[in-house]
Protein backbone atom coordinates (compact mmCIF):
# COMPACT_ATOMS: atom_id res chain seq x y z
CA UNK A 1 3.59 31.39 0.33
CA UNK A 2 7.12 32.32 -0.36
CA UNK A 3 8.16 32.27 -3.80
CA UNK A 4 11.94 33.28 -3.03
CA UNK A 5 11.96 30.86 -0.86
CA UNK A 6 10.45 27.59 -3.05
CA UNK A 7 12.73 28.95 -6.10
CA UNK A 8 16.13 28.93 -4.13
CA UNK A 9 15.37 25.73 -2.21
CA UNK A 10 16.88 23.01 -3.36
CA UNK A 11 15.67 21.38 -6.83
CA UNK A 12 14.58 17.84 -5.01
CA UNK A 13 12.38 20.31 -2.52
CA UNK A 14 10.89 22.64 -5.79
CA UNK A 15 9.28 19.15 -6.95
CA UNK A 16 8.04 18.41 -3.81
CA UNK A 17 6.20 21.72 -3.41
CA UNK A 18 4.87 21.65 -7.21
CA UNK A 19 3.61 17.62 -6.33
CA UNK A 20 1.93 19.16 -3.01
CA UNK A 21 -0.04 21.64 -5.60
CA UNK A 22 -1.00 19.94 -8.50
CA UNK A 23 -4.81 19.03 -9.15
CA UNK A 24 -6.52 15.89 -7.29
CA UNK A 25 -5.35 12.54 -8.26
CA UNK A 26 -7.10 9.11 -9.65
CA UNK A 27 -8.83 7.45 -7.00
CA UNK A 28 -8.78 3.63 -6.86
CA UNK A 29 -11.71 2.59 -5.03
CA UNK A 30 -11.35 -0.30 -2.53
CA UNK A 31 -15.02 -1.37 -3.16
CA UNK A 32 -15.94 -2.04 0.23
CA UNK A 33 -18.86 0.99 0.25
CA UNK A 34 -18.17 2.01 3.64
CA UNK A 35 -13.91 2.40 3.60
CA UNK A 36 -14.67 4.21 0.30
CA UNK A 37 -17.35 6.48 1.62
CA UNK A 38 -14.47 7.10 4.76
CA UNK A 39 -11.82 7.64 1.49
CA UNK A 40 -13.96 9.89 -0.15
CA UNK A 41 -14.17 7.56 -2.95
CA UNK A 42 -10.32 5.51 -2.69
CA UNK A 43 -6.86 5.60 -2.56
CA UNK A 44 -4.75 7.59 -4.81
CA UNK A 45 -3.90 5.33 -8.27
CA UNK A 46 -1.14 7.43 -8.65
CA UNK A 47 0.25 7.98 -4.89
CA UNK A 48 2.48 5.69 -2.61
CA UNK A 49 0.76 3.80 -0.38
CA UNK A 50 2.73 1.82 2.88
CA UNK A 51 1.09 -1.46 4.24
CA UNK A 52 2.37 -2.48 8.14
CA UNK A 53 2.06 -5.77 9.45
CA UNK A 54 0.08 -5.75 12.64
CA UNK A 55 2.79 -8.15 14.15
CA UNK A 56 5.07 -10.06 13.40
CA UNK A 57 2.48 -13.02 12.26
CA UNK A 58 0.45 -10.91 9.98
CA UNK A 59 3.44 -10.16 7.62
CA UNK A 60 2.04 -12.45 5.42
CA UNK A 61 -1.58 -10.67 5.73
CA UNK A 62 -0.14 -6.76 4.50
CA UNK A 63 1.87 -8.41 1.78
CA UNK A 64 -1.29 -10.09 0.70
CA UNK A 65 -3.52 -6.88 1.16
CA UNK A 66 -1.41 -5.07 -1.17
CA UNK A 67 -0.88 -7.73 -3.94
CA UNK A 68 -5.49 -7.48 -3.71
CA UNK A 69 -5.22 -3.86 -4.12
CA UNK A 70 -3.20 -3.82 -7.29
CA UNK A 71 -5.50 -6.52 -8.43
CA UNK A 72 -8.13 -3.84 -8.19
CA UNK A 73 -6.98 -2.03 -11.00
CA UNK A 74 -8.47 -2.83 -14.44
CA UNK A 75 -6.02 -5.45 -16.75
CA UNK A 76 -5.59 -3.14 -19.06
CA UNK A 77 -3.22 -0.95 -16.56
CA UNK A 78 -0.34 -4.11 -18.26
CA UNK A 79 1.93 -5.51 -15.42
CA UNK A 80 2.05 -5.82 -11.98
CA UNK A 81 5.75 -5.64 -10.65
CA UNK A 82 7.18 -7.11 -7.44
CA UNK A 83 9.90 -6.08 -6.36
CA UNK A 84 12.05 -8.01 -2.97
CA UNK A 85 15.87 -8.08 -1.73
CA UNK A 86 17.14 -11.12 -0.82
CA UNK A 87 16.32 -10.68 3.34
CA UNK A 88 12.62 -11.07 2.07
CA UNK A 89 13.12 -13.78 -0.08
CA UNK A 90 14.32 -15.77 2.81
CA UNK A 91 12.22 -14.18 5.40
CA UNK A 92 8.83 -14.81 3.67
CA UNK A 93 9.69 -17.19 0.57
CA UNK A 94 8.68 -16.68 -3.10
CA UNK A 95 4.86 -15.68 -4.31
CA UNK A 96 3.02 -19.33 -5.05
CA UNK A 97 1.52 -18.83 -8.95
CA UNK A 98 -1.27 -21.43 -8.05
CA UNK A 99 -2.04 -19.51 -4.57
CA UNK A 100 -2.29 -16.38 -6.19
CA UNK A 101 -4.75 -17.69 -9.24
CA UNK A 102 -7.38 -18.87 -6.24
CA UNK A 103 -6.68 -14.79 -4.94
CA UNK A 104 -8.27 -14.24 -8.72
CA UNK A 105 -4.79 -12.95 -10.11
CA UNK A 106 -3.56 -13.61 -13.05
CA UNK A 107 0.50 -15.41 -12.62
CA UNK A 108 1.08 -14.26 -15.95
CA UNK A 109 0.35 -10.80 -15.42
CA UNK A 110 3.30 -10.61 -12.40
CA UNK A 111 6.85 -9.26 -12.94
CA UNK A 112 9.20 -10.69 -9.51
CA UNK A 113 12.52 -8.85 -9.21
CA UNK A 114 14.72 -10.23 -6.51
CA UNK A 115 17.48 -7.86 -5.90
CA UNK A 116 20.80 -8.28 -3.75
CA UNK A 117 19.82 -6.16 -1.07
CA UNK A 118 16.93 -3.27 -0.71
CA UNK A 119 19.49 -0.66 -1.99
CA UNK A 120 19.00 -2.07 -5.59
CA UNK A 121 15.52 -3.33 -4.57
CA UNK A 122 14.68 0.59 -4.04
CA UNK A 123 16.06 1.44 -6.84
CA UNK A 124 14.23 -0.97 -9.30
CA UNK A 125 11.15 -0.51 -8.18
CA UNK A 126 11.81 3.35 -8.79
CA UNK A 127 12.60 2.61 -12.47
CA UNK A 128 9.75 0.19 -12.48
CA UNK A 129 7.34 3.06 -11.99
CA UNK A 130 9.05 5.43 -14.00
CA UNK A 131 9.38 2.68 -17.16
CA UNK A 132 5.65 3.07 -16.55
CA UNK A 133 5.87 -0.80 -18.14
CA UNK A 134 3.68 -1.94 -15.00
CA UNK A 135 0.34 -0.78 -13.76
CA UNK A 136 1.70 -1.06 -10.24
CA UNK A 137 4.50 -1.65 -8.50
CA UNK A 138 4.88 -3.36 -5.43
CA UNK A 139 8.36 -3.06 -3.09
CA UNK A 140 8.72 -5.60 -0.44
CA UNK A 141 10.60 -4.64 2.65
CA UNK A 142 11.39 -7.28 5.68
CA UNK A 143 12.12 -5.10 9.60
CA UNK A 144 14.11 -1.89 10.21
CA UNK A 145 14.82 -0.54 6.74
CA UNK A 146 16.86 2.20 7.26
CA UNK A 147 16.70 3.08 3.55
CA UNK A 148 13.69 3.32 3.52
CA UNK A 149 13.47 6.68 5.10
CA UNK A 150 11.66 10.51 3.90
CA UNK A 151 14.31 10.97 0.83
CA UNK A 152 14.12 7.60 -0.76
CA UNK A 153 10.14 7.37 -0.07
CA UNK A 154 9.64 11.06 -1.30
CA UNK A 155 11.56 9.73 -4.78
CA UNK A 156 8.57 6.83 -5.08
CA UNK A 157 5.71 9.41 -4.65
CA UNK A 158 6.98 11.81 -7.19
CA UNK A 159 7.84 8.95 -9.93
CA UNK A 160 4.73 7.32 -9.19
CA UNK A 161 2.91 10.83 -9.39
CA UNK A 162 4.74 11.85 -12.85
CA UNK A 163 4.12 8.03 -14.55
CA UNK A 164 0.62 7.49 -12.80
CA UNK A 165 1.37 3.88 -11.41
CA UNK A 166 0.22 2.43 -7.74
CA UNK A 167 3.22 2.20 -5.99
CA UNK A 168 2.51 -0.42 -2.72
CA UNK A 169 4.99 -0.34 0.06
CA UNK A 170 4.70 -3.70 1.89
CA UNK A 171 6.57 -3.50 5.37
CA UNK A 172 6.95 -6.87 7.82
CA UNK A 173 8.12 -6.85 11.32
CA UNK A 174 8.61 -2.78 10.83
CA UNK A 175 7.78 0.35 13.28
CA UNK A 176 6.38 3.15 11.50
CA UNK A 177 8.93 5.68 10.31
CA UNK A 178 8.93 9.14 8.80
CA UNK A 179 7.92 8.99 5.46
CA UNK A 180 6.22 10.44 2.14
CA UNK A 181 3.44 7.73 1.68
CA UNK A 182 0.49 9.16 0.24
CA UNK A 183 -1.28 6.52 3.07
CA UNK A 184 -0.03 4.42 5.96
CA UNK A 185 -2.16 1.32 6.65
CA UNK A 186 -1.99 -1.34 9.61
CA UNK A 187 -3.02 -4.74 8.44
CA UNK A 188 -4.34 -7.92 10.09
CA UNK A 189 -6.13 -11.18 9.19
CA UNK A 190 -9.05 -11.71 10.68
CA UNK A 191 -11.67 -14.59 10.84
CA UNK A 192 -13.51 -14.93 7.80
CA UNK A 193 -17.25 -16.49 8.47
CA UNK A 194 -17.58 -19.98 6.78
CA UNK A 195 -19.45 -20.55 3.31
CA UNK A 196 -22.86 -22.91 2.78
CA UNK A 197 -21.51 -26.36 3.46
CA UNK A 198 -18.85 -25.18 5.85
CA UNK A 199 -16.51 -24.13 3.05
CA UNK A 200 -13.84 -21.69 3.99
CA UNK A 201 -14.49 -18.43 3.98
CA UNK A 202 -13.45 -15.28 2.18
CA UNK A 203 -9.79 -13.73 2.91
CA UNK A 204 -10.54 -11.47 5.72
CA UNK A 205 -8.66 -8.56 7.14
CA UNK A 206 -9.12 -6.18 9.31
CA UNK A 207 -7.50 -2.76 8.31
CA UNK A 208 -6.15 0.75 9.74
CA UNK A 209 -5.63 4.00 8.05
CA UNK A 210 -3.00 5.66 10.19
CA UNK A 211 -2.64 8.52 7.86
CA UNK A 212 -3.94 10.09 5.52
CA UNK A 213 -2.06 13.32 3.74
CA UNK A 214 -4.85 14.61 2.06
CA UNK A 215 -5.96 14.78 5.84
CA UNK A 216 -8.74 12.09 6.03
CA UNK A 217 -9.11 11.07 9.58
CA UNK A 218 -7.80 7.57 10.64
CA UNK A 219 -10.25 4.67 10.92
CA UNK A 220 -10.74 1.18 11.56
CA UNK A 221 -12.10 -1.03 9.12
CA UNK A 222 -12.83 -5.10 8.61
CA UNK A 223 -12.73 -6.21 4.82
CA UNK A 224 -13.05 -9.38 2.74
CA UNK A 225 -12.15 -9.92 -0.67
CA UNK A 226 -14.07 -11.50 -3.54
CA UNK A 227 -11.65 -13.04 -5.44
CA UNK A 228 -14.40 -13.67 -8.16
CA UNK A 229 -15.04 -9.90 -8.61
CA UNK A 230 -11.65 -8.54 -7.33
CA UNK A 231 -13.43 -6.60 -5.32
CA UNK A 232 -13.33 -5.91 -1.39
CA UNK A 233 -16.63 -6.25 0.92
CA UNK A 234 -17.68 -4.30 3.92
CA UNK A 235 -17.46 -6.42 6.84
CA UNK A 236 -18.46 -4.29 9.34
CA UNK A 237 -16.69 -4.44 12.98
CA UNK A 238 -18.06 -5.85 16.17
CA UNK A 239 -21.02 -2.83 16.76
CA UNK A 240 -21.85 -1.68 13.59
CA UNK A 241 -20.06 0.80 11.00
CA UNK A 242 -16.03 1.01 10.39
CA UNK A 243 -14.84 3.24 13.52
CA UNK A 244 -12.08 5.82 14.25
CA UNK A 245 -9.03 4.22 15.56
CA UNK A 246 -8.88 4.09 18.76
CA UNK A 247 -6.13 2.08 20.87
CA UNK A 248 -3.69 -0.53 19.35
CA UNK A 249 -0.23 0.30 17.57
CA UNK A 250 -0.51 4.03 17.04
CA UNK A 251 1.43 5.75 14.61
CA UNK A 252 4.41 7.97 16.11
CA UNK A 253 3.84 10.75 13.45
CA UNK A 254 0.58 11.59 14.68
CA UNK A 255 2.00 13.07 17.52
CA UNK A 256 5.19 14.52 15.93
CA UNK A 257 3.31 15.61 12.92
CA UNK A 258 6.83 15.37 11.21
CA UNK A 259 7.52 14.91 7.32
């Protein structure tokens, strides 16, 4: 490694190589044995972590995904914080208190920020993290994005990093971009199989790691949530055990290797 080099480099870029070296972060476990056993044990509590839609119908479905992860953290972590522009407020509405409470979250326990536009949205959901007032932070993001690009993304990871919050990217009717994300997931919903006495089902959804940084190999896997536990459940794909992904949207900086 070249010392000159990472001392003269710019100070945003110094960080950046000091995050890249520090020791292993928190895990937060999905709970779903077989993802975790593919995670080596979770996703990083302290890392930023991007959810995609599938399409454009399953915007709902990686918005949803991420509000069940944060749920996974223990109550004691205070707040959660949601954080929107006004495009998403009109594009996908306002969170529905009773809705969530049958998701097993507590209403009271959510902080909603609607900003003017996803310039201001960026930024307070980077002083949400670094307030450290909420045990995660979720920023809600509606097509292109532009801001949301390797600088502004970089920012989240190393705030999130330094105050040890979950920061949750959730991205509708997007193409992947260059980015710092810690992890880039593909979401779905997917059929849920019906209780005793035909009651609906368990939230299903069937999920895609498309990167990993730590360099955990991308995988397919089908979930459903327990909103009694908070947990997620293994519900294994058509075959057997959670596969490597294979086919579908693929991730354009798998091949360019870029950031």
């Amino acid at each position: 490694m070249n010392i000159k080099a990472i001392l003269s480099a710019p100070p945003s870029n110094r960080l950046w190589q000091q995050y890249q070296s520090e020791k292993p972060q928190r895990l937060l476990p999905v709970g779903a044995p077989l993802v975790d056993q593919r995670l080596q044990g979770g996703i990083a509590q302290d890392g930023l972590h991007e959810f995609f839609a599938a399409d454009h119908n399953d915007a709902t479905a990686a918005a949803a995904f991420a509000m069940l992860m944060a749920l996974r953290l223990p109550e004691t972590e205070t707040h959660i914080l949601w954080v929107s522009g006004d495009k998403e407020r009109q594009a996908s509405g306002r969170l529905y208190a009773a809705g969530l409470a049958q998701m097993g979250a507590d209403p009271a326990r959510l902080l909603l920020v609607q900003a003017a536009d996803m310039r201001d949205a960026l930024r307070a959901a980077a002083d949400g993290i670094r307030s450290k007032a909420a045990g995660a932070v979720i920023l809600e993001a509606q097509g292109h994005a532009r801001l949301i690009d390797l600088t502004s993304t970089r920012r989240l990871v190393l705030a999130a990093r330094e105050a040890g919050v979950l920061a949750l990217l959730v991205r509708g009717d997007a193409v992947p971009m260059p980015s710092a994300a810690t992890t880039r997931w593909q979401v779905r919903s997917a059929p849920s199989l019906p209780l005793p006495g035909n009651v609906p089902g368990f939230a299903t959804f069937d999920i895609n790691l498309l990167r990993h940084r730590g360099g955990i190999a991308p995988f397919a896997a089908r979930v459903t949530w327990d909103h009694g536990d908070r947990i997620f459940h293994d519900a294994p794909l058509s075959g057997g055990l959670s596969a490597g992904s294979a086919g579908g949207t693929t991730d354009p900086e798998l091949r360019r290797q870029s950031a």
